[in-house]
N, C-alpha and C. Protein backbone atom coordinates (compact mmCIF):
# COMPACT_ATOMS: atom_id res chain seq x y z
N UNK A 1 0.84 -1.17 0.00
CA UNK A 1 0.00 0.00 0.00
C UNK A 1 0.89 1.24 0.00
N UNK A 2 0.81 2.08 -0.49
CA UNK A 2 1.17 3.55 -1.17
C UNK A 2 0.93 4.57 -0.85
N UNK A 3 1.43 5.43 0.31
CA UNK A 3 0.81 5.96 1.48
C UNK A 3 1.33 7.91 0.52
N UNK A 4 0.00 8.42 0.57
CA UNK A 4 -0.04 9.99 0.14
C UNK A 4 -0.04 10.68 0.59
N UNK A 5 0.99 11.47 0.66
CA UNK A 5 1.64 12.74 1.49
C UNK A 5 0.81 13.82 1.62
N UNK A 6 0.62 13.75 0.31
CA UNK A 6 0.30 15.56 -0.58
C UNK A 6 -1.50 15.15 -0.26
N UNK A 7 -1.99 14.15 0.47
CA UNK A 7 -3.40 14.29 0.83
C UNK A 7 -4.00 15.55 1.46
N UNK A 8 -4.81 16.35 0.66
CA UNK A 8 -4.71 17.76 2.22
C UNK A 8 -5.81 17.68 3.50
N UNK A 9 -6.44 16.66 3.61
CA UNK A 9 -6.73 16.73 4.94
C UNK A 9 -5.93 15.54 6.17
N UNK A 10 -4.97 15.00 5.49
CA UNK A 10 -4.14 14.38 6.39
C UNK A 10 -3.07 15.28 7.29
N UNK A 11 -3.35 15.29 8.44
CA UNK A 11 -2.82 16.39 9.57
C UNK A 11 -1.11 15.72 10.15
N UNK A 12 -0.76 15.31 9.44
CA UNK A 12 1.18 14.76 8.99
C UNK A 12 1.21 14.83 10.92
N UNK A 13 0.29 13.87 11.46
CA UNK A 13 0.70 13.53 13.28
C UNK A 13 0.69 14.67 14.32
N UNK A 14 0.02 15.71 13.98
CA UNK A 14 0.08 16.72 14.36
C UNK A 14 -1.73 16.64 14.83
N UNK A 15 -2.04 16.01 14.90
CA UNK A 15 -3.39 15.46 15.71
C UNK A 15 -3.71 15.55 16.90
N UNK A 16 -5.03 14.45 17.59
CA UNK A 16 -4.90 14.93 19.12
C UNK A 16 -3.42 14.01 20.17
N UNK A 17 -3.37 13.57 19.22
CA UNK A 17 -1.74 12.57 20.35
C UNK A 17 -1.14 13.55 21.16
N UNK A 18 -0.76 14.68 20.81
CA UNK A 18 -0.33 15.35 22.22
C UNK A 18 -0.96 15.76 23.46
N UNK A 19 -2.41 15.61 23.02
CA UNK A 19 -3.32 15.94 24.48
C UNK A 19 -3.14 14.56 25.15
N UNK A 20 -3.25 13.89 24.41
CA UNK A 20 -2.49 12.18 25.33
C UNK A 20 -1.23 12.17 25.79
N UNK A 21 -0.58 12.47 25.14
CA UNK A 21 0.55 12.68 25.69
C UNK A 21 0.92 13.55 26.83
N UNK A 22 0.13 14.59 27.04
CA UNK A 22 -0.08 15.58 28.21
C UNK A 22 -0.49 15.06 29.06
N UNK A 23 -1.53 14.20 29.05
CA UNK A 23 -2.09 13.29 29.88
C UNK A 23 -1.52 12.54 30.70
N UNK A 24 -0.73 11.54 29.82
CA UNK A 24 0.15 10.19 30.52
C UNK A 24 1.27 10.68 31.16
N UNK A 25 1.68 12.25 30.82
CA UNK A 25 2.87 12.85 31.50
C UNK A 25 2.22 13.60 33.12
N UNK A 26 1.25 13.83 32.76
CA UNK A 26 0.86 14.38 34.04
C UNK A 26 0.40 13.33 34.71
N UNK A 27 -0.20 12.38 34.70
CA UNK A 27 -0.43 11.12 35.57
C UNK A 27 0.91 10.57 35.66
N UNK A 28 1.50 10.65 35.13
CA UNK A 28 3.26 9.78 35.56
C UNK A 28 3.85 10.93 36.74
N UNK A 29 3.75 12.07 36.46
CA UNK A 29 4.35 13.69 37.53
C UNK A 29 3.51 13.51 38.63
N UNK A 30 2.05 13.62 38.57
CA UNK A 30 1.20 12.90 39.50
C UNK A 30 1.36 11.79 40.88
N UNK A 31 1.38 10.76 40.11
CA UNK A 31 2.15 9.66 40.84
C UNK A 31 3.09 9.91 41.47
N UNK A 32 4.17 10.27 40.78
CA UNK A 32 5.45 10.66 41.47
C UNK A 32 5.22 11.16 42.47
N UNK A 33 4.74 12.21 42.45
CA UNK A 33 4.31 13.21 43.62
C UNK A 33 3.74 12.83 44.69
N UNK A 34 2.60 12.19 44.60
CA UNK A 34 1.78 10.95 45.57
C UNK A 34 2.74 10.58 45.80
N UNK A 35 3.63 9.77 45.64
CA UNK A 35 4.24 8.49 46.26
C UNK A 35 4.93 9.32 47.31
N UNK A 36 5.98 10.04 47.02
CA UNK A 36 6.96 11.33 47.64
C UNK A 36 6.42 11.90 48.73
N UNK A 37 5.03 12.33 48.74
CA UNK A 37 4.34 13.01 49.71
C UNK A 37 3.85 11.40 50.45
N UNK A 38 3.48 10.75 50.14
CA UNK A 38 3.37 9.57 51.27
C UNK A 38 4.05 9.00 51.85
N UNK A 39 5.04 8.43 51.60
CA UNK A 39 6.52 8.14 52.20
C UNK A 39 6.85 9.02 53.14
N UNK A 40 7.12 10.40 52.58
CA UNK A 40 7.64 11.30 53.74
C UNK A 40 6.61 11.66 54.37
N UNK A 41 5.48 11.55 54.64
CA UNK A 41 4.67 11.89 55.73
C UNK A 41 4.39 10.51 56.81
N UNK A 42 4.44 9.43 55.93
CA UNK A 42 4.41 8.14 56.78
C UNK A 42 5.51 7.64 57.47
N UNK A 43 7.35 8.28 57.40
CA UNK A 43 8.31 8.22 57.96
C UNK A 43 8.02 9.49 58.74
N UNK A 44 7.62 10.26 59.00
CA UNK A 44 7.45 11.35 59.89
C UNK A 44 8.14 12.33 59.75
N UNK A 45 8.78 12.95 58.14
CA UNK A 45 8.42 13.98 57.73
C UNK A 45 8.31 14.93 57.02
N UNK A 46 8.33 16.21 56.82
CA UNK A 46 7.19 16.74 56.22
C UNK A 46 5.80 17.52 57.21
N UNK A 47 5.52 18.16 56.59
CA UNK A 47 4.17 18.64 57.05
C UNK A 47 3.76 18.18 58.07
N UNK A 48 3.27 16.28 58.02
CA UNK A 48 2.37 15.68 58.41
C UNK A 48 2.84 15.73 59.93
N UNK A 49 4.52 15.45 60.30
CA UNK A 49 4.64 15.62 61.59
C UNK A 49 4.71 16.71 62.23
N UNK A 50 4.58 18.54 61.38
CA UNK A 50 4.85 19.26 62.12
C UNK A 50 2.70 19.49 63.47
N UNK A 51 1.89 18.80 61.72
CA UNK A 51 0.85 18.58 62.72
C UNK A 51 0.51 18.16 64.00
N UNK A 52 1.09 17.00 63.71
CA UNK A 52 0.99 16.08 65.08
C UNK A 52 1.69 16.87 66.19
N UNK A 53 2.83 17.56 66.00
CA UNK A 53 3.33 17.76 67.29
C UNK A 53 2.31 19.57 67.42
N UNK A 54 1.58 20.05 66.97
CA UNK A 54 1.08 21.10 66.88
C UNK A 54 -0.34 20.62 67.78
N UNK A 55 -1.17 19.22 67.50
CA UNK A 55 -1.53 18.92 68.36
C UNK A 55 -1.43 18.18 69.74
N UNK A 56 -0.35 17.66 69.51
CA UNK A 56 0.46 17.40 70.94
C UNK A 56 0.22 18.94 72.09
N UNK A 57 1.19 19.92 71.39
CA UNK A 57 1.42 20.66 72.48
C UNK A 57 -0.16 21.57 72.98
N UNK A 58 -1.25 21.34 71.55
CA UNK A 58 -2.51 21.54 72.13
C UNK A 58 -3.03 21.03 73.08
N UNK A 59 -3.08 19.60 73.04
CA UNK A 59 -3.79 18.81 74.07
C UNK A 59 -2.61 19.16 75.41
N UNK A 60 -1.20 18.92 75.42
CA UNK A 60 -0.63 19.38 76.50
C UNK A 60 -1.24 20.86 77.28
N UNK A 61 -1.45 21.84 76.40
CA UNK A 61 -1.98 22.95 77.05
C UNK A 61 -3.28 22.77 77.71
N UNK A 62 -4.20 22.22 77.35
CA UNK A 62 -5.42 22.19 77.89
C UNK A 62 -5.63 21.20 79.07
N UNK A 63 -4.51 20.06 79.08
CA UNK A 63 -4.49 19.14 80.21
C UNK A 63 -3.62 20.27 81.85
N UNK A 64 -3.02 21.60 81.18
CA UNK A 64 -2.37 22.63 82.02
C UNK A 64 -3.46 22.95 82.48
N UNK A 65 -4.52 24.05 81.47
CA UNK A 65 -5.21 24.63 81.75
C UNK A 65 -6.42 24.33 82.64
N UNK A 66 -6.66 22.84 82.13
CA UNK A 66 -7.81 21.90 83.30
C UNK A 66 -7.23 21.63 84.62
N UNK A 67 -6.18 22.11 85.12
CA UNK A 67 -5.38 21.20 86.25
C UNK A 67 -5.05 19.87 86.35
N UNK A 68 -4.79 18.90 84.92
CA UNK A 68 -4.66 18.26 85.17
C UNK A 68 -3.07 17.47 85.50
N UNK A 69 -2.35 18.54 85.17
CA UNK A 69 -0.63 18.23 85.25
C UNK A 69 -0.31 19.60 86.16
N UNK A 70 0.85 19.80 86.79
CA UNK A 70 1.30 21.08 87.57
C UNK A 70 2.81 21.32 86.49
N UNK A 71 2.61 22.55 86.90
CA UNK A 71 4.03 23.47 86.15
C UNK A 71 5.26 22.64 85.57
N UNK A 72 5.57 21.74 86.62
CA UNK A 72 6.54 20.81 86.53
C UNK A 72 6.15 19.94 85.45
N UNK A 73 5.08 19.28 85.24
CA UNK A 73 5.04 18.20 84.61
C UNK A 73 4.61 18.72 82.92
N UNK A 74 4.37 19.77 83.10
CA UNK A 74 4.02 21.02 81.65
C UNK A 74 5.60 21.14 81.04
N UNK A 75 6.35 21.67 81.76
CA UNK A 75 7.55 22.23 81.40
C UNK A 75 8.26 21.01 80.59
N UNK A 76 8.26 19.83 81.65
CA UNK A 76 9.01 18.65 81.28
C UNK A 76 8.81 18.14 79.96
N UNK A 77 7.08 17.96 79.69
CA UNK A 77 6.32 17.42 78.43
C UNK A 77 6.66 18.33 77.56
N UNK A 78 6.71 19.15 78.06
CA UNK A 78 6.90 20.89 76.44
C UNK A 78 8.15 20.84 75.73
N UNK A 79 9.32 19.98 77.04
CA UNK A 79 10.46 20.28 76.47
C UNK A 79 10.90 18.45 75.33
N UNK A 80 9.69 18.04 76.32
CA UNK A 80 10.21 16.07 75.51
C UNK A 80 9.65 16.37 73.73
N UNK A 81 8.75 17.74 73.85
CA UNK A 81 8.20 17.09 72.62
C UNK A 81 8.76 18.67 71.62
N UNK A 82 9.48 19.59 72.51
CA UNK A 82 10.22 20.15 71.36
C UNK A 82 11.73 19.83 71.24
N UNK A 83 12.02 18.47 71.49
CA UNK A 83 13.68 17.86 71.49
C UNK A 83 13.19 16.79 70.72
N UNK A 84 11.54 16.44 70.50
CA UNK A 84 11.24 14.90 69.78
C UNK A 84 11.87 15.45 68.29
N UNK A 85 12.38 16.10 67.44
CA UNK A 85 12.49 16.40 66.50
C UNK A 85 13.92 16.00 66.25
């Protein structure tokens, strides 16, 4: 078979293949990204642990504020969990 160049509505690959191609590149960058951000938030860190210790020292404050720890035992916890890093 005898393939015609000079056809003029043949678009010489310049078609929709690059919106696919945009596609499979951004789901491959995608992924990547997912994986990267899960790993380092599931080894502890990243973001995910500055949370946790953001609610740490919340709940520490309010167990102060209820009386349920004294000065001493505030200070001690405040300092275990800004050296946990």
């Amino acid at each position: 078979m005898m393939y015609r160049y000079d056809y003029p509505n043949m678009m010489y690959g310049f078609g929709f293949g690059w919106i696919f191609m945009l596609i499979f590149w951004g789901v491959i960058i995608w992924a990547i990204f997912t994986l990267v951000k899960y790993f380092t938030e599931k080894n502890g860190y990243g973001y995910g642990n500055r949370n946790k210790d953001d609610e740490a020292m919340r709940i520490l404050k309010e167990r102060y504020a209820k009386g349920e720890i004294n000065k001493e035992e505030f200070e001690e916890k405040k300092n275990v969990l800004a050296n946990r890093h």
